[in-house]
Protein backbone atom coordinates (compact mmCIF):
# COMPACT_ATOMS: atom_id res chain seq x y z
CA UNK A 1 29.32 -9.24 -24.36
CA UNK A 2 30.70 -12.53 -24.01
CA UNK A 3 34.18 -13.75 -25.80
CA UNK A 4 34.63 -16.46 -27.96
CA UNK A 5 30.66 -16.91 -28.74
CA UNK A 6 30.48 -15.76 -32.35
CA UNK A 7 32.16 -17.74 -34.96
CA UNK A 8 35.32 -16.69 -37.21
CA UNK A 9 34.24 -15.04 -40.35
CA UNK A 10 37.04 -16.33 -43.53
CA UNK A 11 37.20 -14.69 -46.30
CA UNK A 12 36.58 -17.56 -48.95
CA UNK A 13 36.14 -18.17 -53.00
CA UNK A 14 33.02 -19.14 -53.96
CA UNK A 15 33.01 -21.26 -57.00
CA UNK A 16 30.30 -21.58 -59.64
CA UNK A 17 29.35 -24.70 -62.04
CA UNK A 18 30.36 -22.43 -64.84
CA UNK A 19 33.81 -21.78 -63.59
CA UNK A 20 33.45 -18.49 -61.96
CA UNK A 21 34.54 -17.76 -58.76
CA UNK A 22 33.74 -14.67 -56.21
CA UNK A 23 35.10 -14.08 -52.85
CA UNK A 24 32.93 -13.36 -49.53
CA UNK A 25 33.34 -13.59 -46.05
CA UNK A 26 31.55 -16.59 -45.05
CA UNK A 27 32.10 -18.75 -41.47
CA UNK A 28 32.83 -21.77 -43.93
CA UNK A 29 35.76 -23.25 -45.29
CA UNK A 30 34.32 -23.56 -49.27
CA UNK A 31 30.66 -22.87 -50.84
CA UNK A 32 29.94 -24.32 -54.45
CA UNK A 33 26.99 -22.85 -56.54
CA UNK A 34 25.20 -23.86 -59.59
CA UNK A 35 24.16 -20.23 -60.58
CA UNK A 36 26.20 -16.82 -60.31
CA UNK A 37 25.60 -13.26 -61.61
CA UNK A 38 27.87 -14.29 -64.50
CA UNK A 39 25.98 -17.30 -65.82
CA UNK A 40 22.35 -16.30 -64.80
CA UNK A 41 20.36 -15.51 -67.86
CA UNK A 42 18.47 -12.54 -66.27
CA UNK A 43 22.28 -11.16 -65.24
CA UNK A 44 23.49 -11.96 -68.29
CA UNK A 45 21.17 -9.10 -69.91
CA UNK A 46 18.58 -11.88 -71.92
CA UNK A 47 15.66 -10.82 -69.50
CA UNK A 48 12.80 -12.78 -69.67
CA UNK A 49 13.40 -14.06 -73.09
CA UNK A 50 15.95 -16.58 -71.59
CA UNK A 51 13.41 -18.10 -69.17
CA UNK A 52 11.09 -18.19 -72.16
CA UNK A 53 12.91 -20.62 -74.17
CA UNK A 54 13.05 -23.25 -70.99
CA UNK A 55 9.52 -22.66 -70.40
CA UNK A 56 8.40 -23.64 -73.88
CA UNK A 57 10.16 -26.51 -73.58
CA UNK A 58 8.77 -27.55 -70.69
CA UNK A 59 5.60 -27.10 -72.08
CA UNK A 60 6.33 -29.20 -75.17
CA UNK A 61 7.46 -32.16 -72.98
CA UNK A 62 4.52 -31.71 -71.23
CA UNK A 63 2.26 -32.05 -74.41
CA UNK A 64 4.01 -35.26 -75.55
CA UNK A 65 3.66 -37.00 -72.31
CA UNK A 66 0.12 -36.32 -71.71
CA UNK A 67 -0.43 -36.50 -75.46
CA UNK A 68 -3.13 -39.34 -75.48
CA UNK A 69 -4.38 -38.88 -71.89
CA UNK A 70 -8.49 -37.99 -71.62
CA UNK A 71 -9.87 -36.29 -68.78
């Protein structure tokens, strides 16, 4: 095999929008995300009935802007 081909792998902290951070080796120097395992609701043990509450509202939204439209 060649030498010097592959890059250096770091051993980072990976920081979440809630605050939470994890560590992984990663070939880059940071790595922000907006969802982890500790603020995910289907991690989080809610199950579906977390997504359902966003998904009604999206569907109310919905309603009101296309309240007077006729196909």
């Amino acid at each position: 095999m060649k030498k010097d081909i592959h890059p250096q792998m770091k051993l980072v902290t990976v920081k979440c929008a809630c605050g939470a951070e994890h560590r992984f080796y990663t070939t880059r120097d940071t790595i922000r995300i907006d969802v982890c395992s500790n603020c995910h609701p289907l991690y989080r043990g809610q199950g579906a009935a977390g997504l359902v509450i966003d998904a009604e509202g999206r569907i109310e939204k919905f309603k009101r802007r296309y309240e007077g439209v006729e196909y």
